[in-house]
N, C-alpha and C. Protein backbone atom coordinates (compact mmCIF):
# COMPACT_ATOMS: atom_id res chain seq x y z
N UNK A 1 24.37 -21.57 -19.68
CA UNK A 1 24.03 -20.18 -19.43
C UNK A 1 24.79 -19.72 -18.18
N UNK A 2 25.36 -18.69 -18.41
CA UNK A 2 26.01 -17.82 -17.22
C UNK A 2 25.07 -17.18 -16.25
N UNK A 3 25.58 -17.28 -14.97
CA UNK A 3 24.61 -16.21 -14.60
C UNK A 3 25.29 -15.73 -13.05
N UNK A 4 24.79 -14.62 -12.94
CA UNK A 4 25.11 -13.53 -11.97
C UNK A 4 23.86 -13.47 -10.69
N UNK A 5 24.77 -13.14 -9.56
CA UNK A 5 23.48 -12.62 -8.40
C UNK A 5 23.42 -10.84 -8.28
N UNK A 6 22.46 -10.54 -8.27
CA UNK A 6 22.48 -9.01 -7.50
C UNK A 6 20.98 -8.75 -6.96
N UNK A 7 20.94 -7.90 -6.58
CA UNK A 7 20.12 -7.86 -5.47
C UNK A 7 18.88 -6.58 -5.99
N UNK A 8 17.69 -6.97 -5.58
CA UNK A 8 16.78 -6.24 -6.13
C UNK A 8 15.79 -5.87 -4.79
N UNK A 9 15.36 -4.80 -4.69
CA UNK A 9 14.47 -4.09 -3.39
C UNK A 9 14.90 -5.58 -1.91
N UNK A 10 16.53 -5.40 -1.43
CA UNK A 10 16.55 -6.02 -0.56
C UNK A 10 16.85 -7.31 -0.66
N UNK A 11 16.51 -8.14 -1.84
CA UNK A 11 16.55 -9.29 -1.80
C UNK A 11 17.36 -10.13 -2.61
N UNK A 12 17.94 -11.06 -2.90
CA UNK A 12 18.87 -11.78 -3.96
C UNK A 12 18.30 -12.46 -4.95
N UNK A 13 18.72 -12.35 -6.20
CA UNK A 13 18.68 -12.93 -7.18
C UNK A 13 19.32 -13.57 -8.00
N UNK A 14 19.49 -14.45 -8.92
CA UNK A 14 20.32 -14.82 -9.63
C UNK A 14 19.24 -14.63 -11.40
N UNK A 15 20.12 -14.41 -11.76
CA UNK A 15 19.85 -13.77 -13.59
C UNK A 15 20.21 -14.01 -14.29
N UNK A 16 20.46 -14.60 -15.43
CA UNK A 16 21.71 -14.33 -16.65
C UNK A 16 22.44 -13.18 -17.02
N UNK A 17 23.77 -13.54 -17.51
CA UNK A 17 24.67 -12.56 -17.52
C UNK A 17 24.06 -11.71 -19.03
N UNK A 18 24.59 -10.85 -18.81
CA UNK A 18 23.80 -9.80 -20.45
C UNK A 18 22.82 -9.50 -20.60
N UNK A 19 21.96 -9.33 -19.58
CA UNK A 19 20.42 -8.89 -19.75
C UNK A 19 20.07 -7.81 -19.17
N UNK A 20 19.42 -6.99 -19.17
CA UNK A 20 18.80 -5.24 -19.27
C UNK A 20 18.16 -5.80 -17.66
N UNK A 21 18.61 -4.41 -16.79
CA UNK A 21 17.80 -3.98 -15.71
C UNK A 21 16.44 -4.81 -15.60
N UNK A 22 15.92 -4.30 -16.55
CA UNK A 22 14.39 -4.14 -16.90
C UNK A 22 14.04 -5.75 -17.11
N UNK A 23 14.86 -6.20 -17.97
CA UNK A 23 14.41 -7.80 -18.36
C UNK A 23 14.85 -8.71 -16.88
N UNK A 24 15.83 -8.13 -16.10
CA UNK A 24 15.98 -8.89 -14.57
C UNK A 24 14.72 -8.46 -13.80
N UNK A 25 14.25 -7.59 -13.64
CA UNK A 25 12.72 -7.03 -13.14
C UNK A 25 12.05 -7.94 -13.71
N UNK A 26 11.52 -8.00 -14.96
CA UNK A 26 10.49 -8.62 -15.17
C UNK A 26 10.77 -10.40 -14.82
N UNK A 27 11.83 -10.69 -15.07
CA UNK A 27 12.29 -12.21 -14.74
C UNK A 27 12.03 -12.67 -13.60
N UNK A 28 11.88 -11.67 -12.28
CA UNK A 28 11.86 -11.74 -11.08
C UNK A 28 10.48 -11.44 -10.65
N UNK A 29 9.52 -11.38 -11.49
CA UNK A 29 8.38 -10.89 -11.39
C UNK A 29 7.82 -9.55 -10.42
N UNK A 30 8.71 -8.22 -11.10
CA UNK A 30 8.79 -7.11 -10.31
C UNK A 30 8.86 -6.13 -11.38
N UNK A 31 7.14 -6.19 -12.20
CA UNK A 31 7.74 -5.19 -13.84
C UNK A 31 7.80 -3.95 -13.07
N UNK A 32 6.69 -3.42 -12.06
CA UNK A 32 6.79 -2.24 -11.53
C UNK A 32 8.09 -1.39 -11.59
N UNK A 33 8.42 -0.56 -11.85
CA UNK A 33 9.53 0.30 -11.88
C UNK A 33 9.59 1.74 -11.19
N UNK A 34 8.11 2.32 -10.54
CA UNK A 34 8.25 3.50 -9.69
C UNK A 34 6.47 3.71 -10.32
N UNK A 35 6.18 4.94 -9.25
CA UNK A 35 4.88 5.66 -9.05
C UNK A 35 4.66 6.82 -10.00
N UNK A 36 4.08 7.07 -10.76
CA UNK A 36 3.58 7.97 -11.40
C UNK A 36 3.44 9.32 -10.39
N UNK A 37 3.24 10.75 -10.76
CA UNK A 37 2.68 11.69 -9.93
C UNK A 37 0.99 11.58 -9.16
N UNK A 38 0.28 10.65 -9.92
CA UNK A 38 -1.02 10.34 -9.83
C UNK A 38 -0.86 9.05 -8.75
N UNK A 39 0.21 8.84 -8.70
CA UNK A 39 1.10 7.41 -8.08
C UNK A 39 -0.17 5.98 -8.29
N UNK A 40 -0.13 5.86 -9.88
CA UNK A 40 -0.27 5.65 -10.77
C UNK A 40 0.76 4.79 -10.84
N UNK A 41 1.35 3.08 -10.56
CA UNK A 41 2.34 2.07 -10.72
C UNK A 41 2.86 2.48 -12.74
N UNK A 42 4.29 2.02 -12.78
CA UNK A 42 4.83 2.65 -13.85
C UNK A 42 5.92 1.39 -14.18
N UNK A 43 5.74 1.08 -15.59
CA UNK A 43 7.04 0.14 -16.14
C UNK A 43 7.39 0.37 -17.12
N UNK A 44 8.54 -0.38 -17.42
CA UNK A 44 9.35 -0.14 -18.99
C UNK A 44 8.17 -0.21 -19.58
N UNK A 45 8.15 0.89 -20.73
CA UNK A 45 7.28 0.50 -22.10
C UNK A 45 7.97 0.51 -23.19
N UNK A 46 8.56 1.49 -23.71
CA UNK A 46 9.43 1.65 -25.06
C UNK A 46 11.13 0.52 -25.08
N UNK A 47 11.49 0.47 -24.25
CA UNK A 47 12.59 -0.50 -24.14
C UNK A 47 14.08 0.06 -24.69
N UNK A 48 13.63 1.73 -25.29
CA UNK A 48 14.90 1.84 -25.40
C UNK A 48 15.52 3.89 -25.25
N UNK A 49 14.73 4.17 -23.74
CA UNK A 49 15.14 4.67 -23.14
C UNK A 49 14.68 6.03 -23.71
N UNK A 50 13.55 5.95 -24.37
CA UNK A 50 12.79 7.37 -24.69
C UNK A 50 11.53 7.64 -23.46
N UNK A 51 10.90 6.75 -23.04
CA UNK A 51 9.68 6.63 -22.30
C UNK A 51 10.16 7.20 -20.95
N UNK A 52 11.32 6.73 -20.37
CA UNK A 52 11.88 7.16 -19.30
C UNK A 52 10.66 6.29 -17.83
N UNK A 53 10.12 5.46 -18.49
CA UNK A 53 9.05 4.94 -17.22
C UNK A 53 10.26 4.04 -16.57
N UNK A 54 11.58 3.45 -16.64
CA UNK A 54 11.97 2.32 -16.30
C UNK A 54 12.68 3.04 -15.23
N UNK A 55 12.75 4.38 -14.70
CA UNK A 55 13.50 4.77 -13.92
C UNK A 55 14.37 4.09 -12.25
N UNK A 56 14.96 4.04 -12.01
CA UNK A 56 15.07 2.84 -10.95
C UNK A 56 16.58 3.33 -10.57
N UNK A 57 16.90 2.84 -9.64
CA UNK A 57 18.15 3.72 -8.51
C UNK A 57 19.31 1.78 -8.88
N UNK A 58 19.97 2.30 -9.28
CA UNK A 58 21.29 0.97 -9.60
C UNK A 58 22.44 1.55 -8.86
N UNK A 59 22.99 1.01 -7.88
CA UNK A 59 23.90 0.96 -6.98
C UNK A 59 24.04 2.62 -6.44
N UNK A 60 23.08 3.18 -6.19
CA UNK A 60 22.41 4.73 -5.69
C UNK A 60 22.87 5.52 -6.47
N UNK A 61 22.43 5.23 -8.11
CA UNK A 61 22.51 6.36 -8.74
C UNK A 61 21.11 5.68 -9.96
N UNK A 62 20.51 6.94 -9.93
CA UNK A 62 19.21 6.66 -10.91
C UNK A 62 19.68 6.87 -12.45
N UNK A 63 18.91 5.46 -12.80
CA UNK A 63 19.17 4.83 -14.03
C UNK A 63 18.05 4.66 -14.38
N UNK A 64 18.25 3.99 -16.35
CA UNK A 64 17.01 3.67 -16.81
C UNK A 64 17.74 2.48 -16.71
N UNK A 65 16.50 1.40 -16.15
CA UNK A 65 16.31 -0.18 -16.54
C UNK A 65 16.69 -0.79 -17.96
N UNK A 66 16.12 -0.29 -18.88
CA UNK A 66 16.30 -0.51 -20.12
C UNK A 66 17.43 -0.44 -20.49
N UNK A 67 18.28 0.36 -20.03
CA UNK A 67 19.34 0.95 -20.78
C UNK A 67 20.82 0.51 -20.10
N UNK A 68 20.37 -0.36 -19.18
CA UNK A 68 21.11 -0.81 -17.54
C UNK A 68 21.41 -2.61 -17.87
N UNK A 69 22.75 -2.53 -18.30
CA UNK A 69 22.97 -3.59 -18.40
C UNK A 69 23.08 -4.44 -16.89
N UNK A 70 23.10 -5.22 -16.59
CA UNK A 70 23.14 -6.66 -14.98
C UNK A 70 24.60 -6.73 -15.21
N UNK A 71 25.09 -6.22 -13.87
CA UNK A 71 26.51 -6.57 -12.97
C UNK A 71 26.36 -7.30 -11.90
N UNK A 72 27.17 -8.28 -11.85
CA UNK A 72 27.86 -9.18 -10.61
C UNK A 72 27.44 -7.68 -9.52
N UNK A 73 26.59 -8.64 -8.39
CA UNK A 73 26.70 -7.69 -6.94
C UNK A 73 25.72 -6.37 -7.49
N UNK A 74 25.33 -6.24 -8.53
CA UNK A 74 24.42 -4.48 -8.44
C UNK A 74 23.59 -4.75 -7.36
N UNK A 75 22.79 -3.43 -7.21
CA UNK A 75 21.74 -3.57 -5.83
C UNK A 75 21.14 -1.88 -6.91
N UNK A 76 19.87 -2.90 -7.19
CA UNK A 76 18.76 -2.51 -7.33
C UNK A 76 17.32 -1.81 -6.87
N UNK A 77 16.89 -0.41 -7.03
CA UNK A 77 15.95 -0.41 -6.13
C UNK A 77 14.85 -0.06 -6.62
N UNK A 78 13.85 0.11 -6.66
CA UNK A 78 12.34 0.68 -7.32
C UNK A 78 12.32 1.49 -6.55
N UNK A 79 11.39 2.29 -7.26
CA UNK A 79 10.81 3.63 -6.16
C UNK A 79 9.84 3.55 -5.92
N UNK A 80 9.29 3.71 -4.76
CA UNK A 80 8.12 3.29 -3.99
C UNK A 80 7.29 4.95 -4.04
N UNK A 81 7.82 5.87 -4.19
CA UNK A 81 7.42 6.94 -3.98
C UNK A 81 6.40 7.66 -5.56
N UNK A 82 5.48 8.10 -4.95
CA UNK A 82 5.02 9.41 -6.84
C UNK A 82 5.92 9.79 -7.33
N UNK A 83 6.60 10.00 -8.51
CA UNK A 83 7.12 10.57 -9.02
C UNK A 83 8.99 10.65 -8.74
N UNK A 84 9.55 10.10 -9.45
CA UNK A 84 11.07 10.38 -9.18
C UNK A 84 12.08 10.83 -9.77
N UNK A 85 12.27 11.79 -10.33
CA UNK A 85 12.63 12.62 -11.67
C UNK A 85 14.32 11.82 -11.41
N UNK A 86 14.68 11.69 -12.68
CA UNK A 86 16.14 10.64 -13.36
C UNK A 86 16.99 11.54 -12.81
């Protein structure tokens, strides 16, 4: 198995190569993906980028997780904040 490091809220990881944002989150035990308006914790549910819960900032531009393939070096961030429109 191949695998890649990049970095998630600050910290390093290593992952396999070819796997979704979202599936490196959950691998890393970090399903959280951002705050609801109710700030209300929020994760991938649908997996293929209708739900829009996987929202998440990939090298400072907001992305869906799901839809976010894993690069060598990305830097990953969750949103800590209510609400973070894509």
């Amino acid at each position: 198995m191949t695998i890649l490091t990049l970095t998630i809220d600050g910290e390093a990881h290593a992952v396999p190569v070819g796997i979704s944002v979202a599936a490196a989150l959950a691998l890393t035990g970090r399903e959280e993906t951002r705050r609801s308006v109710t700030n209300m914790p929020r994760a991938p549910f649908c997996g293929m980028g209708v739900c829009q819960e996987c929202r998440v900032t990939v090298n400072g531009r907001r992305m869906l997780a799901c839809q976010t393939v894993c690069q060598q070096g990305m830097t990953i961030e969750r949103s800590r904040h209510a609400y973070a429109p894509l």
